[in-house]
N, C-alpha and C. Protein backbone atom coordinates (compact mmCIF):
# COMPACT_ATOMS: atom_id res chain seq x y z
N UNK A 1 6.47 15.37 -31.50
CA UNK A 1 5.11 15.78 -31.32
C UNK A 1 5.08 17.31 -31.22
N UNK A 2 4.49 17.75 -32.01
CA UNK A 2 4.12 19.31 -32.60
C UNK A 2 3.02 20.04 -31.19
N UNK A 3 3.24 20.66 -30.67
CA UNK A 3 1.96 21.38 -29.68
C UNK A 3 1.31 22.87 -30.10
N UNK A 4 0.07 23.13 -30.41
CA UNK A 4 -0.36 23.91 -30.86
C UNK A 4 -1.65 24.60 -29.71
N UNK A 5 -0.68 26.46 -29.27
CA UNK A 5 -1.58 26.55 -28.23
C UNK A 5 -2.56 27.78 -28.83
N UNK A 6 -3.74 27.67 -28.94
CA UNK A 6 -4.75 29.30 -28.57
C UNK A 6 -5.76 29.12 -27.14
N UNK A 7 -6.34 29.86 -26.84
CA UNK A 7 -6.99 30.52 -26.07
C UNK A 7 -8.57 30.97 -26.78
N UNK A 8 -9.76 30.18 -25.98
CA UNK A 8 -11.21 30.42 -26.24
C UNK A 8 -11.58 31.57 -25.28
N UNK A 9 -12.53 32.48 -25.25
CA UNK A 9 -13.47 33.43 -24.51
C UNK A 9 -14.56 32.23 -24.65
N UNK A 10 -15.33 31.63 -23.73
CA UNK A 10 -16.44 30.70 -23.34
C UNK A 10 -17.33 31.41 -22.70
N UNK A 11 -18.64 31.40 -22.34
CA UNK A 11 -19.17 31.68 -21.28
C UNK A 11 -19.65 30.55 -20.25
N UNK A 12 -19.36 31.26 -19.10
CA UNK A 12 -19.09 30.30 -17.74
C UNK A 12 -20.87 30.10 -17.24
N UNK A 13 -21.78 30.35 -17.62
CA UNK A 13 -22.81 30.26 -16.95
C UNK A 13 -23.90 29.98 -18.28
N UNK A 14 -25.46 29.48 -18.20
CA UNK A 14 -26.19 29.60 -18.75
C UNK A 14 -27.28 31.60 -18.37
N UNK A 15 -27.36 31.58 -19.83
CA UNK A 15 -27.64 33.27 -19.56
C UNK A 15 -28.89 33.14 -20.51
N UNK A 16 -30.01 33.51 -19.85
CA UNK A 16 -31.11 33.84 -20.74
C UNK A 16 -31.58 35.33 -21.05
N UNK A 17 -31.53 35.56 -22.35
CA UNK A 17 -32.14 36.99 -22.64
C UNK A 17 -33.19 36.82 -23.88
N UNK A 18 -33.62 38.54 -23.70
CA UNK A 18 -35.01 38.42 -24.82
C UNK A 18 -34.20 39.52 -25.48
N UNK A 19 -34.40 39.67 -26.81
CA UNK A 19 -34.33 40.56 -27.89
C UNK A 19 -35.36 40.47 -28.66
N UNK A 20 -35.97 39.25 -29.69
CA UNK A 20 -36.87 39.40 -30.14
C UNK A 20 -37.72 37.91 -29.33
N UNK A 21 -37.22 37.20 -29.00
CA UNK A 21 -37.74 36.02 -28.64
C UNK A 21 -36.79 35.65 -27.29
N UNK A 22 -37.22 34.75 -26.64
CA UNK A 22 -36.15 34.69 -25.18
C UNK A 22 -35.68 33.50 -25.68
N UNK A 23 -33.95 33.42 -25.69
CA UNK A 23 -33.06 32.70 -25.80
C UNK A 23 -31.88 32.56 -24.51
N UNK A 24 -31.67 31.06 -24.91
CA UNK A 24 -30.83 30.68 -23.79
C UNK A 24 -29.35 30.37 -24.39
N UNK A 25 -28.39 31.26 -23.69
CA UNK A 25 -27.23 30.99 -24.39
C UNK A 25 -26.86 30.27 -23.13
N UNK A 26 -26.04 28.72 -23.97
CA UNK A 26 -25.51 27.65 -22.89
C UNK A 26 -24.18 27.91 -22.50
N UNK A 27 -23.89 27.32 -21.49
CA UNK A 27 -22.30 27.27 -20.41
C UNK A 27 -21.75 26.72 -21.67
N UNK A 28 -20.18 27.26 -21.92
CA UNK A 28 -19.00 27.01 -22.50
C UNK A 28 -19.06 27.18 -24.11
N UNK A 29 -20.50 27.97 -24.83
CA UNK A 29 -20.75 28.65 -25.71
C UNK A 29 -19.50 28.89 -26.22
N UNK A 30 -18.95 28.80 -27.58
CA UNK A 30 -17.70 29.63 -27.43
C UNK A 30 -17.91 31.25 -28.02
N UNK A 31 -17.51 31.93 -27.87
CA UNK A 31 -17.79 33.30 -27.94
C UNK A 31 -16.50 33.79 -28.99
N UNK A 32 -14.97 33.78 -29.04
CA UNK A 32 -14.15 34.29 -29.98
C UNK A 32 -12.72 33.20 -29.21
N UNK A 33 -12.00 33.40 -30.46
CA UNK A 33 -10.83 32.61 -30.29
C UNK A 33 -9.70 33.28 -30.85
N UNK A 34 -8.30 33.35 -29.39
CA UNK A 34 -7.52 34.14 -29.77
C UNK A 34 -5.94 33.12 -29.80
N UNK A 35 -5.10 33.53 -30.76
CA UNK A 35 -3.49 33.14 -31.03
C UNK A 35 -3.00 33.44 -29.43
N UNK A 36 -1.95 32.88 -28.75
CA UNK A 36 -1.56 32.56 -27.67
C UNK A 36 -0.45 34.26 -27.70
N UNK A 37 -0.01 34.84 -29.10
CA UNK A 37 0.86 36.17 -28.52
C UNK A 37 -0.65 37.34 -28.69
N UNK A 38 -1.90 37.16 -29.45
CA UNK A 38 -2.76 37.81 -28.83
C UNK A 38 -3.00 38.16 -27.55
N UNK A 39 -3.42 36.94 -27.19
CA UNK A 39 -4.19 37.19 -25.75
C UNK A 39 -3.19 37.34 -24.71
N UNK A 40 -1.90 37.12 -24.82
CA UNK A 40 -1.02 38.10 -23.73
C UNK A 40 -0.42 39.32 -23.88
N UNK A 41 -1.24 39.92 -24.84
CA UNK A 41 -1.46 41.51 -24.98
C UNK A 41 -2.80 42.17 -24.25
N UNK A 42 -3.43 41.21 -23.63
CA UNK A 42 -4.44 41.40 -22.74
C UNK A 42 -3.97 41.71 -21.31
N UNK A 43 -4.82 43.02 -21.28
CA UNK A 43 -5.21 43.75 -19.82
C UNK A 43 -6.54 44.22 -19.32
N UNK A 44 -7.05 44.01 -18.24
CA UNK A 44 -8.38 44.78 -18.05
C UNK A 44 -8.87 45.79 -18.42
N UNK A 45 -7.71 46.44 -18.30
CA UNK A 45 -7.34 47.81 -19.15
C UNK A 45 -8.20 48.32 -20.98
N UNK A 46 -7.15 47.27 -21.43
CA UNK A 46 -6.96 47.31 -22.98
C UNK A 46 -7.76 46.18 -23.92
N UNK A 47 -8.71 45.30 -22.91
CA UNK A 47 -8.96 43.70 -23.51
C UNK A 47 -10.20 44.54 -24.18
N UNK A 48 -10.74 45.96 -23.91
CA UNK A 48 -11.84 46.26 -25.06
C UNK A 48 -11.89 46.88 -26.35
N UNK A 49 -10.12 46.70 -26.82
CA UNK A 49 -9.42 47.46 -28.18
C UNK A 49 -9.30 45.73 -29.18
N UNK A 50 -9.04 44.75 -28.21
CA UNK A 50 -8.65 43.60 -29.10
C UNK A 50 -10.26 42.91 -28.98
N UNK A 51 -10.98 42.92 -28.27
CA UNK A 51 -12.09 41.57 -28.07
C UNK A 51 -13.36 42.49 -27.74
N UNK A 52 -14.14 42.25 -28.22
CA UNK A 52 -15.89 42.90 -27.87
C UNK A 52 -16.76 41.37 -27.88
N UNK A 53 -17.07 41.35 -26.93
CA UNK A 53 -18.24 40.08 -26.11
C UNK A 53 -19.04 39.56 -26.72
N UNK A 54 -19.22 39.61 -27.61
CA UNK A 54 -21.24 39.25 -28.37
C UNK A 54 -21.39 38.20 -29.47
N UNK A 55 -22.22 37.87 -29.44
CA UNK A 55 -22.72 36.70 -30.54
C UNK A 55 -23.80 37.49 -31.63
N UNK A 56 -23.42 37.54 -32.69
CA UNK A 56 -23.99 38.09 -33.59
C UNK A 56 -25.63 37.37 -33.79
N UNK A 57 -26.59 37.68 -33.55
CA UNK A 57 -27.81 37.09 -34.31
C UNK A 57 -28.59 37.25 -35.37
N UNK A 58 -28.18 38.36 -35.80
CA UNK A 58 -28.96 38.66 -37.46
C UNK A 58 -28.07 40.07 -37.75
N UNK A 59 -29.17 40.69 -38.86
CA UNK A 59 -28.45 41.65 -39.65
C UNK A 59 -28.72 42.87 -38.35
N UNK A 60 -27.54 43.35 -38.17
CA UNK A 60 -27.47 44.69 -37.49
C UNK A 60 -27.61 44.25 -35.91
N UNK A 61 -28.11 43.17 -35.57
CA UNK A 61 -28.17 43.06 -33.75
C UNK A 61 -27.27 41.85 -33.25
N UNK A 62 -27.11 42.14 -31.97
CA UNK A 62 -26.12 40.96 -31.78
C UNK A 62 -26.53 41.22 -29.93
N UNK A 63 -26.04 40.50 -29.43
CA UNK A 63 -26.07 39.81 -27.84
C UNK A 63 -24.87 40.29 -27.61
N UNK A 64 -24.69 41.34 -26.20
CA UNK A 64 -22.98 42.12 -25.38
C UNK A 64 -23.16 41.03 -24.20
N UNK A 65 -21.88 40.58 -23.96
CA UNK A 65 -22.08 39.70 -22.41
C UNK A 65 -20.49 40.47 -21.67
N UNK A 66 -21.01 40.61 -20.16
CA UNK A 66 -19.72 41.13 -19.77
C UNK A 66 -18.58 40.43 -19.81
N UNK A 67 -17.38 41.18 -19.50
CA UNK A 67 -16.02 40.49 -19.64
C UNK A 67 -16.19 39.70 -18.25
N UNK A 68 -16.09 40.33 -16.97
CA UNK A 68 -15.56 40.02 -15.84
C UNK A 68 -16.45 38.95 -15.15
N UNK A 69 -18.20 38.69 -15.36
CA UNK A 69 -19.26 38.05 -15.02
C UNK A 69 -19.49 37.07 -15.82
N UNK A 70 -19.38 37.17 -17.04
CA UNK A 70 -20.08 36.37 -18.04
C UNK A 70 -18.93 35.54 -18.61
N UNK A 71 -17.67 35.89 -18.56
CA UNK A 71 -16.75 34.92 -19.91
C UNK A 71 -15.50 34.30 -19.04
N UNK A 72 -15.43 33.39 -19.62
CA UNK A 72 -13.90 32.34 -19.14
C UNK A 72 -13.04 32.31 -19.98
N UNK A 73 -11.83 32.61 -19.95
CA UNK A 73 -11.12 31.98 -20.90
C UNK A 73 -10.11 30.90 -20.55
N UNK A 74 -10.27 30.06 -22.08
CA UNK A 74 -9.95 28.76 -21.70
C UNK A 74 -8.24 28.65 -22.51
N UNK A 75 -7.26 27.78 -22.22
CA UNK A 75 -6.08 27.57 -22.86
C UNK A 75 -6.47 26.53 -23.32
N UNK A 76 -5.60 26.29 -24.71
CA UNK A 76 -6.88 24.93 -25.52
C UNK A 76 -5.16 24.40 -26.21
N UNK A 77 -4.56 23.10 -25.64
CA UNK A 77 -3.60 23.28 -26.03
C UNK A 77 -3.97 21.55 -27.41
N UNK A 78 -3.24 21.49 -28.74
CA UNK A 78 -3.66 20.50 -29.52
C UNK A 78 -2.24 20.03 -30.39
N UNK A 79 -2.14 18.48 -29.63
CA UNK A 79 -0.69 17.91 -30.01
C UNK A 79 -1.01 17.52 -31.27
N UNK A 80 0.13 17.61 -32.25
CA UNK A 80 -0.37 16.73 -33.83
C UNK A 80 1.39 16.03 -33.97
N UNK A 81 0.77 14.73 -34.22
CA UNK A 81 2.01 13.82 -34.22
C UNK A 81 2.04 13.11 -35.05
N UNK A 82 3.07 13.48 -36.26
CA UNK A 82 3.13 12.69 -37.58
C UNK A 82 3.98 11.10 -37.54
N UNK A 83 3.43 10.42 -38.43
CA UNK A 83 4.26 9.29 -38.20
C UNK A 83 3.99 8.50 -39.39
N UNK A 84 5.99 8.19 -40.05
CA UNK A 84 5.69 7.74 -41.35
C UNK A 84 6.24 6.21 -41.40
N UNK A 85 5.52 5.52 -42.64
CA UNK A 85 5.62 3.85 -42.65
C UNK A 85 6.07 3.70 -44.01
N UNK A 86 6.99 3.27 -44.26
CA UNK A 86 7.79 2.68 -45.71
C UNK A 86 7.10 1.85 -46.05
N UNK A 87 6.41 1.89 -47.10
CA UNK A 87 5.74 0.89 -48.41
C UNK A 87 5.85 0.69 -49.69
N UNK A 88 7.02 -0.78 -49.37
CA UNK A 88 7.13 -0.96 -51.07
C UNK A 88 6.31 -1.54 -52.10
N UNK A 89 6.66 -1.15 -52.99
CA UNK A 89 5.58 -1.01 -54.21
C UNK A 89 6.53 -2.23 -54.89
């Protein structure tokens, strides 16, 4: 059995904002998804050179949500288990 790990940015809360219309972005939204030697190049420091927060909504605007208030990140781990059956013909 094969294990395959990355890491989601989610947001942990329901967040309502207006830009052109008031929208509700829901709890566990996923926001960006990172490879498992990515995201342990992450520091509080440095996490705003690899990852910027936002959900794009049209041409040129997009939604910023903070790192430290607004986002979770999740470990998302996904087993794949092959299994073969002899069939004669």
């Amino acid at each position: 059995m094969k294990e395959k790990i990355h890491y989601e940015a989610r947001l942990n809360r329901n967040i309502r904002r207006k830009l052109y219309s008031w929208t509700t972005y829901k709890k566990g939204t996923l926001i960006a998804k990172f490879e498992q030697k990515q995201f342990e190049k992450f520091t509080l420091k440095n996490i705003g050179n690899y990852f910027s927060p936002q959900i794009t909504i049209g041409h040129g605007s997009a939604e910023y949500f903070d790192v430290e208030k607004d986002i979770d990140f999740v470990k998302v781990i996904t087993y794949t288990k092959t299994k073969e059956k002899i069939v004669k013909l």
